[in-house]
C-alpha atoms as a PDB file:
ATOM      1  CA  UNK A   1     -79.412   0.513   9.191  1.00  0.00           C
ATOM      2  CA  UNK A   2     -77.297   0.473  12.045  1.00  0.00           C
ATOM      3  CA  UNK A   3     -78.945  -1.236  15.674  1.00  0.00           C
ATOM      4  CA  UNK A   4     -79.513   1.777  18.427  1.00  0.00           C
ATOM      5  CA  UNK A   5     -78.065   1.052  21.400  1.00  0.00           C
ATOM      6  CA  UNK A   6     -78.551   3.219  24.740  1.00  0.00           C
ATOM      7  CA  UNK A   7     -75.107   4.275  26.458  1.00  0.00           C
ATOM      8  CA  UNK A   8     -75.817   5.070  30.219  1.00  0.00           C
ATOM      9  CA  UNK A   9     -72.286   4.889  31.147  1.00  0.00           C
ATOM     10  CA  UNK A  10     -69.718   7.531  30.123  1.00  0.00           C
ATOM     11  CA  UNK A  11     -66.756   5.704  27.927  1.00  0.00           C
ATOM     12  CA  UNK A  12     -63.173   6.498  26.801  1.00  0.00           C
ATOM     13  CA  UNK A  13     -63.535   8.452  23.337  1.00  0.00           C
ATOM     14  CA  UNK A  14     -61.974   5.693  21.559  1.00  0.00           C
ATOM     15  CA  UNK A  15     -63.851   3.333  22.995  1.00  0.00           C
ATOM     16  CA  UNK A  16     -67.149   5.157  22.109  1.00  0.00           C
ATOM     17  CA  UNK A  17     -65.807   5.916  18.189  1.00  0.00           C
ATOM     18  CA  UNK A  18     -65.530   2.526  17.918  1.00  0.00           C
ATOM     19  CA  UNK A  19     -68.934   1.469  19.336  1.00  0.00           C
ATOM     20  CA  UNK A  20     -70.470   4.018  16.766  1.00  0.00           C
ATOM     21  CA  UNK A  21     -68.381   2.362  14.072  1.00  0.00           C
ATOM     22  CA  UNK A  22     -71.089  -0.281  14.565  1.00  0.00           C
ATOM     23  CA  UNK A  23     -74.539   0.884  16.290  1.00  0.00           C
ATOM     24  CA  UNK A  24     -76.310   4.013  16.916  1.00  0.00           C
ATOM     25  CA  UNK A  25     -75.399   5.095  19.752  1.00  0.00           C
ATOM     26  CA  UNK A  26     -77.985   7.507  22.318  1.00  0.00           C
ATOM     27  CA  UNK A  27     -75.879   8.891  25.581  1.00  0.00           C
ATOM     28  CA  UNK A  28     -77.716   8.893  28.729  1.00  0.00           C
ATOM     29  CA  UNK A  29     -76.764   9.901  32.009  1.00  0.00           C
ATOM     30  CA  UNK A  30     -78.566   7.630  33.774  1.00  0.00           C
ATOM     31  CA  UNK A  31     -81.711   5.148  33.939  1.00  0.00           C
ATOM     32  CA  UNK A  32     -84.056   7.095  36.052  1.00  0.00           C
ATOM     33  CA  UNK A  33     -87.654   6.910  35.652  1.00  0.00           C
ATOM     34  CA  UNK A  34     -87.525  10.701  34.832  1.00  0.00           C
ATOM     35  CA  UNK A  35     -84.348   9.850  32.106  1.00  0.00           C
ATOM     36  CA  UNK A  36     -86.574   7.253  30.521  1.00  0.00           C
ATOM     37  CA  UNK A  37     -89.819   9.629  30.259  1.00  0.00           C
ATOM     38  CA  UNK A  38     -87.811  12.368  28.865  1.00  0.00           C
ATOM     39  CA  UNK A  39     -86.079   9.640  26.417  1.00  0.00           C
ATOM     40  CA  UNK A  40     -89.227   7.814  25.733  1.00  0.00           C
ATOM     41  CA  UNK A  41     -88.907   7.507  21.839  1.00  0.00           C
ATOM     42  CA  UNK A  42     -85.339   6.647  21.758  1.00  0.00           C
ATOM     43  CA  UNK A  43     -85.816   3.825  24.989  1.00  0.00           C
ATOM     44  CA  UNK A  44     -88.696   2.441  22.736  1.00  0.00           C
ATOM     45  CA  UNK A  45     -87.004   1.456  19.600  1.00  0.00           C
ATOM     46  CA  UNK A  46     -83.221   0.557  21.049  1.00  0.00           C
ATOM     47  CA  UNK A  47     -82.115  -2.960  20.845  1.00  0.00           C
ATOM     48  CA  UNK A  48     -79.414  -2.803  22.652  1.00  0.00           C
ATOM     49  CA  UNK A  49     -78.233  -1.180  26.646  1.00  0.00           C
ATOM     50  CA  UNK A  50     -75.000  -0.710  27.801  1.00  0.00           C
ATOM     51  CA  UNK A  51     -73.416   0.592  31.164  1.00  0.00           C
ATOM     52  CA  UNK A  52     -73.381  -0.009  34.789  1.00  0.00           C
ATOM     53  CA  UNK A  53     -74.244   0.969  38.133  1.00  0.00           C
ATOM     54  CA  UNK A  54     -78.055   1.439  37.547  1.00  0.00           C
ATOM     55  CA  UNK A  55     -81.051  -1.011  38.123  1.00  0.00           C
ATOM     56  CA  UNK A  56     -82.542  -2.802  34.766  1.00  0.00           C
ATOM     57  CA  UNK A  57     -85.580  -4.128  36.174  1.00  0.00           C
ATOM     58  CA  UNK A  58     -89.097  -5.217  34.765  1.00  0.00           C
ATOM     59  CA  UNK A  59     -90.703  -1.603  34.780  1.00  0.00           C
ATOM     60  CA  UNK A  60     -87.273  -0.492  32.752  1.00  0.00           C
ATOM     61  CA  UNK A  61     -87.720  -3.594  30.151  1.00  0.00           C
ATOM     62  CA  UNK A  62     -91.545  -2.811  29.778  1.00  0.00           C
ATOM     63  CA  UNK A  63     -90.433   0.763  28.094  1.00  0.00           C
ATOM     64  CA  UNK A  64     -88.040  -1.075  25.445  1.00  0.00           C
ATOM     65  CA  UNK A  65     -90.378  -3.582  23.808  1.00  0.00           C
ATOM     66  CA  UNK A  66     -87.389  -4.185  21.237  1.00  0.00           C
ATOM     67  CA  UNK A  67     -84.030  -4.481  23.265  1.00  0.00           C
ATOM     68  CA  UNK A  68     -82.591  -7.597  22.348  1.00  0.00           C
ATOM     69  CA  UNK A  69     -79.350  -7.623  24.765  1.00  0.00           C
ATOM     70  CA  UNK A  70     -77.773  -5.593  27.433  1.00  0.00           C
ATOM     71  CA  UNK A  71     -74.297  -5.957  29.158  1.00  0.00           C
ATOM     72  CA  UNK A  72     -72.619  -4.175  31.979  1.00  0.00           C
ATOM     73  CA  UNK A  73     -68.976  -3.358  31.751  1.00  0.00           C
ATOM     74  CA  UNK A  74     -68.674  -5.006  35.167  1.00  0.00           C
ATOM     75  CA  UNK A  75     -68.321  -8.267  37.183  1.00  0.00           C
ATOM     76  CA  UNK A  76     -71.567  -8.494  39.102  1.00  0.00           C
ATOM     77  CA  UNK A  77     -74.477  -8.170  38.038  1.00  0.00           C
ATOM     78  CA  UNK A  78     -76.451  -8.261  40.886  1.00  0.00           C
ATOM     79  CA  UNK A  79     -78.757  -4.944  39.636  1.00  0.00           C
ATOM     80  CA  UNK A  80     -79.900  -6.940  36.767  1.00  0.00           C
ATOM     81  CA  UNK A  81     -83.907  -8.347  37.004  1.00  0.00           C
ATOM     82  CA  UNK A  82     -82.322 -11.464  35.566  1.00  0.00           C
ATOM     83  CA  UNK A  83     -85.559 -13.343  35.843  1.00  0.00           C
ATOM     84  CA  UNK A  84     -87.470 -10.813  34.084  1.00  0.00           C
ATOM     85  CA  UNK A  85     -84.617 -10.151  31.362  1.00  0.00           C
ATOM     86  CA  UNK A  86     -85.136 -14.527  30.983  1.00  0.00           C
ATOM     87  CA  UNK A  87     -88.890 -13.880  30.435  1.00  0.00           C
ATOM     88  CA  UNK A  88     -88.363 -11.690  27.843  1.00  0.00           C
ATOM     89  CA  UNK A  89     -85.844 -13.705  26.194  1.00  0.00           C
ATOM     90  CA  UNK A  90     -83.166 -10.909  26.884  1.00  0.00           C
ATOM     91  CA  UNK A  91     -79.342 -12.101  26.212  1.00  0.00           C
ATOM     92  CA  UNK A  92     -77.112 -10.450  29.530  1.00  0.00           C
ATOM     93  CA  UNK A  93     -73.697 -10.102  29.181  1.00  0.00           C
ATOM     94  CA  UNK A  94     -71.012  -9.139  31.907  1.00  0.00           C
ATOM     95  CA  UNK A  95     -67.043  -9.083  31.812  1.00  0.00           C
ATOM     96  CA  UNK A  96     -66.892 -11.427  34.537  1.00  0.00           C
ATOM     97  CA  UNK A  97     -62.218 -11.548  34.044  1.00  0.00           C
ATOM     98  CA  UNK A  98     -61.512  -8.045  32.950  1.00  0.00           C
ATOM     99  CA  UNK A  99     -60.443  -6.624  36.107  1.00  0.00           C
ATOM    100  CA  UNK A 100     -59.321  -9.852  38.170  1.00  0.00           C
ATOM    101  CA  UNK A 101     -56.145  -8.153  38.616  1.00  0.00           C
ATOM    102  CA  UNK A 102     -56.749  -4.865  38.743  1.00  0.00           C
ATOM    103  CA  UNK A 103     -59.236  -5.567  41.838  1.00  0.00           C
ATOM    104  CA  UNK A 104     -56.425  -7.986  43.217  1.00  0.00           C
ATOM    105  CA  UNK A 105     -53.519  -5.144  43.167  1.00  0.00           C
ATOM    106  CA  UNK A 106     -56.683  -3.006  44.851  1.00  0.00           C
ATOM    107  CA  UNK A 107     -57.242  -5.485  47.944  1.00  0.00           C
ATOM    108  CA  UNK A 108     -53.299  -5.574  48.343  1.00  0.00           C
ATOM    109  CA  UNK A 109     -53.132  -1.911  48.082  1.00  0.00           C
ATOM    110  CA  UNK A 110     -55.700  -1.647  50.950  1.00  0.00           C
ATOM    111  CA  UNK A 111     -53.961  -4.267  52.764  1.00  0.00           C
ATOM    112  CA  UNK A 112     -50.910  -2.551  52.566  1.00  0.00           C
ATOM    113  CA  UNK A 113     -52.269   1.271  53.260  1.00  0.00           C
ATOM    114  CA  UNK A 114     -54.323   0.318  56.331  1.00  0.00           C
ATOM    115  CA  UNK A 115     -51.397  -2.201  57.951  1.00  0.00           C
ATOM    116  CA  UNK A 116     -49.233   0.691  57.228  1.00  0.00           C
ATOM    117  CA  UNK A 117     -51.170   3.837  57.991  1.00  0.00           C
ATOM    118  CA  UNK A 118     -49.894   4.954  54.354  1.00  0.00           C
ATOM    119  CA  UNK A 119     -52.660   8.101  54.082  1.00  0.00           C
ATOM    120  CA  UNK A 120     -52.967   9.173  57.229  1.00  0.00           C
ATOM    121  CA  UNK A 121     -49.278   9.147  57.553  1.00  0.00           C
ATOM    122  CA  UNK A 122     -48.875  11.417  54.251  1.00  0.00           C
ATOM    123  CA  UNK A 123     -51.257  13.453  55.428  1.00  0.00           C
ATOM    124  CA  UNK A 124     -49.811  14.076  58.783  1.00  0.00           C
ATOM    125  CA  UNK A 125     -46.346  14.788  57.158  1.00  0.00           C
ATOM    126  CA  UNK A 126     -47.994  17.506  54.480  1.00  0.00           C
ATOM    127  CA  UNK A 127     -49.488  19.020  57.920  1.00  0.00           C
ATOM    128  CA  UNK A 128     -46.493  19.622  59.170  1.00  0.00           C
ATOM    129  CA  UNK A 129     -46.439  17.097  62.056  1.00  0.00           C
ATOM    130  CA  UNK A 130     -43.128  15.629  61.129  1.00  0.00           C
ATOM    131  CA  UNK A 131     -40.626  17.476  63.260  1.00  0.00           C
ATOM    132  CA  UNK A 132     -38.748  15.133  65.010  1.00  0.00           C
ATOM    133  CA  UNK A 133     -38.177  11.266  65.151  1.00  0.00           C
ATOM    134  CA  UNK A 134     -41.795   9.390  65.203  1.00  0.00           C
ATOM    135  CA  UNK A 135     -43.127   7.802  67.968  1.00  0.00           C
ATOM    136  CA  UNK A 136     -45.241   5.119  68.379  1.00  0.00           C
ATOM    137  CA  UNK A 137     -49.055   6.731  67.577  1.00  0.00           C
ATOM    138  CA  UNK A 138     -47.392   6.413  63.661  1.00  0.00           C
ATOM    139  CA  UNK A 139     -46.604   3.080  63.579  1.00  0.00           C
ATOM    140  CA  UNK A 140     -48.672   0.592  61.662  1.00  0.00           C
ATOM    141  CA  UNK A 141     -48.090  -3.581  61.414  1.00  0.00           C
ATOM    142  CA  UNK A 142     -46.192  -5.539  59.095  1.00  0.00           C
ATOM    143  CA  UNK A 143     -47.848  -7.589  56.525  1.00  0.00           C
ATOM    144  CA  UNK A 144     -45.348 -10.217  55.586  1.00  0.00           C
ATOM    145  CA  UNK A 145     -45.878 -13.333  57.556  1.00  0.00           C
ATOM    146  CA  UNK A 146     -49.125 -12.564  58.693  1.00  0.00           C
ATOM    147  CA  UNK A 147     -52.123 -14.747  58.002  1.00  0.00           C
ATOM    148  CA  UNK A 148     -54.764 -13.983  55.389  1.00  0.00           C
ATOM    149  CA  UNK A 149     -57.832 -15.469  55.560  1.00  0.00           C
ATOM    150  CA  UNK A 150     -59.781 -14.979  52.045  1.00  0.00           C
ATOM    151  CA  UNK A 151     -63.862 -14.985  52.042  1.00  0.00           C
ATOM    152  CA  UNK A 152     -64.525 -16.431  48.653  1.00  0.00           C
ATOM    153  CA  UNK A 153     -61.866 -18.158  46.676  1.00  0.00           C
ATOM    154  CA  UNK A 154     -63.021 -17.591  42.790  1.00  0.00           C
ATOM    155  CA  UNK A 155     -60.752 -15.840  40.385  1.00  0.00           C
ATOM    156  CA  UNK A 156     -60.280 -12.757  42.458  1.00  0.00           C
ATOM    157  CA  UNK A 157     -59.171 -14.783  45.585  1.00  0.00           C
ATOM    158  CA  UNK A 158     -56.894 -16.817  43.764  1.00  0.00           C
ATOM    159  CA  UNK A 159     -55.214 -13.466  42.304  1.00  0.00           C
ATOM    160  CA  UNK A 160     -54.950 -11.987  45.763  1.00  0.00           C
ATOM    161  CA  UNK A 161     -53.735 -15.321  47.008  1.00  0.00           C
ATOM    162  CA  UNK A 162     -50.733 -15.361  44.325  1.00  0.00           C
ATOM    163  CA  UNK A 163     -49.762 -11.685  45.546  1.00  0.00           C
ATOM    164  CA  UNK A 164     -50.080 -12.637  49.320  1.00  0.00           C
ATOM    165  CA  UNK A 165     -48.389 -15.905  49.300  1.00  0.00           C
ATOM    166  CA  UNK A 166     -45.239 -15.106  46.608  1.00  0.00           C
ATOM    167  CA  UNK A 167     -44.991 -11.154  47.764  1.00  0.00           C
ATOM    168  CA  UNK A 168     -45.290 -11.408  51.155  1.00  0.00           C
ATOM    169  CA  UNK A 169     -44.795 -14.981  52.803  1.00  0.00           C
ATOM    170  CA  UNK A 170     -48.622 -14.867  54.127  1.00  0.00           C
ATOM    171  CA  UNK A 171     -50.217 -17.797  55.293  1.00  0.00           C
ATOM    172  CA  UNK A 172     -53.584 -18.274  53.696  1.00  0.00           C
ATOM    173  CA  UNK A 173     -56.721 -19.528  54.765  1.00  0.00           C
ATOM    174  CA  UNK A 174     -60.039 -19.291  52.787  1.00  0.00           C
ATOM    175  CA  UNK A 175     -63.618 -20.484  53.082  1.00  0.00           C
ATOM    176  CA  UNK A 176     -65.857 -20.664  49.842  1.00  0.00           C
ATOM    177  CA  UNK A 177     -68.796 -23.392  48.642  1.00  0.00           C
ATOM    178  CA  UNK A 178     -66.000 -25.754  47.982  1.00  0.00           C
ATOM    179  CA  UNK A 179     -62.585 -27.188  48.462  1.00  0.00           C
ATOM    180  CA  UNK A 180     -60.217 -25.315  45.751  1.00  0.00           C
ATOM    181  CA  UNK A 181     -57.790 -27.934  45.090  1.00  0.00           C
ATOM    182  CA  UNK A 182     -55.338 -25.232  43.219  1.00  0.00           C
ATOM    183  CA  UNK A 183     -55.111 -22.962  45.630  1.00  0.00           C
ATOM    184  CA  UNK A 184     -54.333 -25.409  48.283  1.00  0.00           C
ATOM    185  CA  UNK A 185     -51.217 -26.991  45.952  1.00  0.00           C
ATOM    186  CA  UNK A 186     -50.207 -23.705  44.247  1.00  0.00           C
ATOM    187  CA  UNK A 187     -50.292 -21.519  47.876  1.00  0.00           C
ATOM    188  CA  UNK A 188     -50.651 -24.287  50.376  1.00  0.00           C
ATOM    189  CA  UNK A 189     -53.609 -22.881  51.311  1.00  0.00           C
ATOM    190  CA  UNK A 190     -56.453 -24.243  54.170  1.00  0.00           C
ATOM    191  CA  UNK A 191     -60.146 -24.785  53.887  1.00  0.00           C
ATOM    192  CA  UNK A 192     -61.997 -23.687  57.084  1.00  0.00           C
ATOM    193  CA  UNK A 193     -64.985 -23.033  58.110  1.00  0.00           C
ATOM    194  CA  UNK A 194     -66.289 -19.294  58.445  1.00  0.00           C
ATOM    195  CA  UNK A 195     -65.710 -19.106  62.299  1.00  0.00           C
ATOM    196  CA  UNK A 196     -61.682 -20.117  61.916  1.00  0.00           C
ATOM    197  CA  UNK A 197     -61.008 -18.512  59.727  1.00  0.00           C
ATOM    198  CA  UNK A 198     -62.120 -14.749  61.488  1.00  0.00           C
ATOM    199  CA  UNK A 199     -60.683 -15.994  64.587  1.00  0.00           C
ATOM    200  CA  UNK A 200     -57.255 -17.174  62.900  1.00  0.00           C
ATOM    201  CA  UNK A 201     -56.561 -14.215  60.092  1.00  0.00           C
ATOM    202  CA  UNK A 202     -54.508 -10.947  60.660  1.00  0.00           C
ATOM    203  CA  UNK A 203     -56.326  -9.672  57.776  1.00  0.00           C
ATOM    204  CA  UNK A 204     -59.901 -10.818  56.425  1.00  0.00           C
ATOM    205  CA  UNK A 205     -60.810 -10.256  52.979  1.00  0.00           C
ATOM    206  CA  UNK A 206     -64.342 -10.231  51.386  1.00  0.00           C
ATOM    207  CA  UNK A 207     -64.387 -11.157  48.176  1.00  0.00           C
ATOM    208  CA  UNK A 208     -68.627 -12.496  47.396  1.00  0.00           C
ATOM    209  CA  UNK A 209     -70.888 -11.373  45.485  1.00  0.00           C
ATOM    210  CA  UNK A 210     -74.759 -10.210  46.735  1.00  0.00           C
ATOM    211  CA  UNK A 211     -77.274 -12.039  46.746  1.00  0.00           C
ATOM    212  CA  UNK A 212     -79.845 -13.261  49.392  1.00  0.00           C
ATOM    213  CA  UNK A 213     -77.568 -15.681  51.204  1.00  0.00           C
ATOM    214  CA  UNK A 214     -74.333 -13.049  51.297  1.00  0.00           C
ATOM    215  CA  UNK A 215     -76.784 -10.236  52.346  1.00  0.00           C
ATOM    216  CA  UNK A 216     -75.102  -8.826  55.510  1.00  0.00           C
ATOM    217  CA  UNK A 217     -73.553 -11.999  56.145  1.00  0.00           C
ATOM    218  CA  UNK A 218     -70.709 -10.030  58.107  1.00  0.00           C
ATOM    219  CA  UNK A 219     -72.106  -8.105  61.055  1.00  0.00           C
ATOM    220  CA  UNK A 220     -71.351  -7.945  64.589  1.00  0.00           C
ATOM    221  CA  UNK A 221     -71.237 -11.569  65.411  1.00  0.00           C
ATOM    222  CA  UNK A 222     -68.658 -11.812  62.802  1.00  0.00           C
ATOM    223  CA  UNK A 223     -66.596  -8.803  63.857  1.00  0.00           C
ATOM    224  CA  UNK A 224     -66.587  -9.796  67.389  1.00  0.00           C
ATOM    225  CA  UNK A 225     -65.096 -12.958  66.638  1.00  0.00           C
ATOM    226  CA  UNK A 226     -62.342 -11.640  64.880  1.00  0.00           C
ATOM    227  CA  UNK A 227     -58.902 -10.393  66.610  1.00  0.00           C
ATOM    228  CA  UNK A 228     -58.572  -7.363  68.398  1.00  0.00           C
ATOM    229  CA  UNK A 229     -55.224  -6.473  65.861  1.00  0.00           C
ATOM    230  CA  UNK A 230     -57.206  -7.940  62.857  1.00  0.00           C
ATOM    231  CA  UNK A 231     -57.741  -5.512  59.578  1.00  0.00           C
ATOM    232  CA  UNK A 232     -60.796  -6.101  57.778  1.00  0.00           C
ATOM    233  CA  UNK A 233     -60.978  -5.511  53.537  1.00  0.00           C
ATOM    234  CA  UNK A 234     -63.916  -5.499  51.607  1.00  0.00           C
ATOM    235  CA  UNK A 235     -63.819  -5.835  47.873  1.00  0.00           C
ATOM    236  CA  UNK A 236     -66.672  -7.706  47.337  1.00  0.00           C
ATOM    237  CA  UNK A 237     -70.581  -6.115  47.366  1.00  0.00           C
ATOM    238  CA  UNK A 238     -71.240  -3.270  50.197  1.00  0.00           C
ATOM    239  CA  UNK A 239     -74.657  -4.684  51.246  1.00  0.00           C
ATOM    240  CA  UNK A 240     -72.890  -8.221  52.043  1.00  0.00           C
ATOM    241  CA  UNK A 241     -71.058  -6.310  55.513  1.00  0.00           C
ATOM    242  CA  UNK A 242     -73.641  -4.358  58.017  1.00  0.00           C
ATOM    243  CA  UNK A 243     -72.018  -1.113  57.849  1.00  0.00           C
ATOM    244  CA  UNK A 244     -73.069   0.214  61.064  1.00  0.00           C
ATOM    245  CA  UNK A 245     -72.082  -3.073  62.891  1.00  0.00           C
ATOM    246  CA  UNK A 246     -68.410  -2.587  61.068  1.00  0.00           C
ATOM    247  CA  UNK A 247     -68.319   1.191  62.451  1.00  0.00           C
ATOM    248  CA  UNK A 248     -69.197  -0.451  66.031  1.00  0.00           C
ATOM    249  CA  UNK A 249     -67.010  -3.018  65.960  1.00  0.00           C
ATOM    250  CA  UNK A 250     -63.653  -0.024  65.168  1.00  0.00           C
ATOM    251  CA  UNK A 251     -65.360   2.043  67.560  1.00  0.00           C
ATOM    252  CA  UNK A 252     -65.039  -0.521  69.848  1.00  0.00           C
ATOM    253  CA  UNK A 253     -61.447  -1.308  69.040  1.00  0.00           C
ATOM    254  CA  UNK A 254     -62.700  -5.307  68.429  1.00  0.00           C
ATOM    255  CA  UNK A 255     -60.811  -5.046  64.939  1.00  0.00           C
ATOM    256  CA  UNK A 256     -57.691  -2.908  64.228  1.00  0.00           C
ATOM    257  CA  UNK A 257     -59.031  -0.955  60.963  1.00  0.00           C
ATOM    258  CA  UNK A 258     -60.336  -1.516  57.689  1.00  0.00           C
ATOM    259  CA  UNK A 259     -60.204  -0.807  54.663  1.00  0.00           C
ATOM    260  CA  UNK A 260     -63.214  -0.945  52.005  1.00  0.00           C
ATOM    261  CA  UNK A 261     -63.886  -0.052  48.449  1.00  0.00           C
ATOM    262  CA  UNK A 262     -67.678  -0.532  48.306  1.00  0.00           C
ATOM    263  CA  UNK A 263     -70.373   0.742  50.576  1.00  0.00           C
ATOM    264  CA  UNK A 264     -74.264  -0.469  51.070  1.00  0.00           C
ATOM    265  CA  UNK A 265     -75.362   2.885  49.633  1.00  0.00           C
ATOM    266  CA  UNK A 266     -73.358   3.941  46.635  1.00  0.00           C
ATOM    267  CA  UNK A 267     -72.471   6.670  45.789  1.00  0.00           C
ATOM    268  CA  UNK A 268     -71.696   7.275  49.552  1.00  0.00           C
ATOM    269  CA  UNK A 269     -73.943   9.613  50.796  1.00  0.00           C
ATOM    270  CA  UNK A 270     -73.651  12.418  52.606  1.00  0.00           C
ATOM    271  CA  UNK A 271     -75.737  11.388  55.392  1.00  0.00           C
ATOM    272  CA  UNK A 272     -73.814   8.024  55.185  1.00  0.00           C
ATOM    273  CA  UNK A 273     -71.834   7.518  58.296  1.00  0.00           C
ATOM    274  CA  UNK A 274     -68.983   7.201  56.825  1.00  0.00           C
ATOM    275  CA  UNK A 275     -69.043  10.882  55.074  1.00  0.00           C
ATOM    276  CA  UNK A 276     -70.679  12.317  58.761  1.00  0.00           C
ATOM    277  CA  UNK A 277     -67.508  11.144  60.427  1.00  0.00           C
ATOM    278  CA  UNK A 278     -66.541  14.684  61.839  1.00  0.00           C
ATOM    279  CA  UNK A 279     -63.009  16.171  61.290  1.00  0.00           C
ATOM    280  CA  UNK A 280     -61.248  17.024  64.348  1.00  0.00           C
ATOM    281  CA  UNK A 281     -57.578  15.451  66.044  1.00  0.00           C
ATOM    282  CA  UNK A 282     -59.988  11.877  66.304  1.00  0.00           C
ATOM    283  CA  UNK A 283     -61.202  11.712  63.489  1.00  0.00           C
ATOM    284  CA  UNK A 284     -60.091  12.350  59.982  1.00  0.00           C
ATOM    285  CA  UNK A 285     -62.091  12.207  56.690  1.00  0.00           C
ATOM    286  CA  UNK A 286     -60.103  12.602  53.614  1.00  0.00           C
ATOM    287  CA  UNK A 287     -62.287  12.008  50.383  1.00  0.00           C
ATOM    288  CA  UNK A 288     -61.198  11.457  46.612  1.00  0.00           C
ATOM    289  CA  UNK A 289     -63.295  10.835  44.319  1.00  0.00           C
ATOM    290  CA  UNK A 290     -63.890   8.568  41.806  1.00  0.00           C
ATOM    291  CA  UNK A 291     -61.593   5.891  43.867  1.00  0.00           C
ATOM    292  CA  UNK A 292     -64.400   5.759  46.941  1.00  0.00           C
ATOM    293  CA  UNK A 293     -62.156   4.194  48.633  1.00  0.00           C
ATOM    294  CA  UNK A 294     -62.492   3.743  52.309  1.00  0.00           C
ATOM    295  CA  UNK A 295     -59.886   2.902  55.142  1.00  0.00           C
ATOM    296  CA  UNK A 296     -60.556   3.482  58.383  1.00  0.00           C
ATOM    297  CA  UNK A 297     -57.504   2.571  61.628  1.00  0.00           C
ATOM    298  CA  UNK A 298     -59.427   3.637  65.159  1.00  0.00           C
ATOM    299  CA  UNK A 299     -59.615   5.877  66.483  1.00  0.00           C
ATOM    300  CA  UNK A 300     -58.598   7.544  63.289  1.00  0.00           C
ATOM    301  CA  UNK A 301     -60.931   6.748  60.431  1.00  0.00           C
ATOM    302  CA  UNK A 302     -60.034   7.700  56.898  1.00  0.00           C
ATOM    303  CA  UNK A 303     -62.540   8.017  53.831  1.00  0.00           C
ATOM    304  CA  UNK A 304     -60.837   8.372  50.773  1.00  0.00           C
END
């Protein structure tokens, strides 16, 4: 007899035909106490759970007396009750490499779009505002030979690193829990402390996972210490930047824009700031979902 597993995350069909291939396989759409009631039978005799973006905590495990492993199809596994997972003797797997690159062409996409105004400017030309030569209020900055300063140097980093310092001539600076001895001799780049590196960097990229120490480590002591023509990226955990002190700070003009593809509430609400941004010649909001991609250049702010 095949193992049941619970699916609470919607795969590729070949993907799934293969899972089946070797487990019984129950689709769920989520992990919501109401989910699990309605579910109860097949939560109590699965062995196995499989998805992402939803909490597995004690009072989930305490329903499924026989799971015997669960994995997210993820990096982080911050939403994980690791400790009571231990407890139980419950084996949690992630895919901690799978999408190094893919994230890293992501952070130098979002470098690229906000330094360049890429969206608003296509959006501006499919209004019709192209009619003559362009002036400066559609400029953006150039990237090349700008500074990077990099907020966690694991494999991410390093991947954005490679792109930064080959494709574009960028200097780099990064601050992690330690010295990174290859990225200094494959990129020349410099260690520095936290405060240097904001006040140094053309661009600032987050790349840390949450946890208690990273919770809304960047807020507005951290914004205001980084330049006025700086572009902020955050492709780390939402919860790790204080949203509403990152909306200040572009308010404020004390950073140039930013661009983000994580939020501290996800899915982004729509009482969310970020969605209640109101449409009008200051401010844009152009949303396309699934990317949830944000990137925001004052006083026009873009959600896409």
């Amino acid at each position: 007899m095949k193992a049941s597993v619970i699916l609470y995350k919607a795969l590729p069909d070949d993907l799934l035909q293969r899972l089946q291939e070797h487990f019984t396989v129950h689709q769920v759409a989520n992990l919501s106490p109401q989910t699990v009631e309605q579910n109860a039978a097949i939560f109590a005799e699965a062995e196995g759970l499989l998805g992402s973006n939803e909490n597995v905590d004690a009072a989930l495990l305490e329903k499924m007396p026989k799971l015997r492993a669960t994995s997210t199809i993820s990096v982080g596994y911050d939403n994980f009750d690791v400790d009571a997972l231990t407890a139980r003797k419950i084996l949690l797997m992630h895919t901690p490499t799978v999408l190094t690159e893919t994230v890293a062409d992501t952070l130098m996409a979002l470098v690229l779009s906000t330094a360049r105004r890429v969206v608003e400017v296509a959006e501006r030309v499919k209004a019709g505002e192209w009619t003559a030569s362009i002036g400066p209020d559609w400029y953006g900055t150039d990237v090349h030979h700008k500074t990077l300063g990099i907020v966690g140097m694991g494999r991410i980093g390093m991947a954005l690193a490679q792109r930064a310092h080959f494709g574009f001539n960028m200097p780099i600076l990064y601050n992690a829990r330690r010295h990174h001895k290859e990225a200094e001799e494959r990129f020349n780049a410099r260690y520095c402390d936290l405060d240097t590196l904001l006040q140094e960097s053309d661009f600032v990229c987050l790349i840390l996972p949450l946890t208690d120490e990273t919770h809304h480590l960047f807020g507005a002591e951290q914004f205001a210490k980084m330049k006025s023509s700086a572009i902020f990226i955050n492709a780390g955990r939402g919860p790790v930047v204080d949203e509403n002190a990152l909306i200040a700070a572009l308010q404020k003009g004390e950073i140039h824009a930013a661009g983000l593809d994580v939020f501290e509430q996800e899915p982004l609400s729509v009482d969310s700031r970020c969605s209640q941004w109101p449409t009008s010649s200051q401010y844009r909001i152009l949303d396309l979902p699934p990317m949830r991609r944000v990137m925001a250049w004052p006083p026009v702010p873009w959600i896409i």
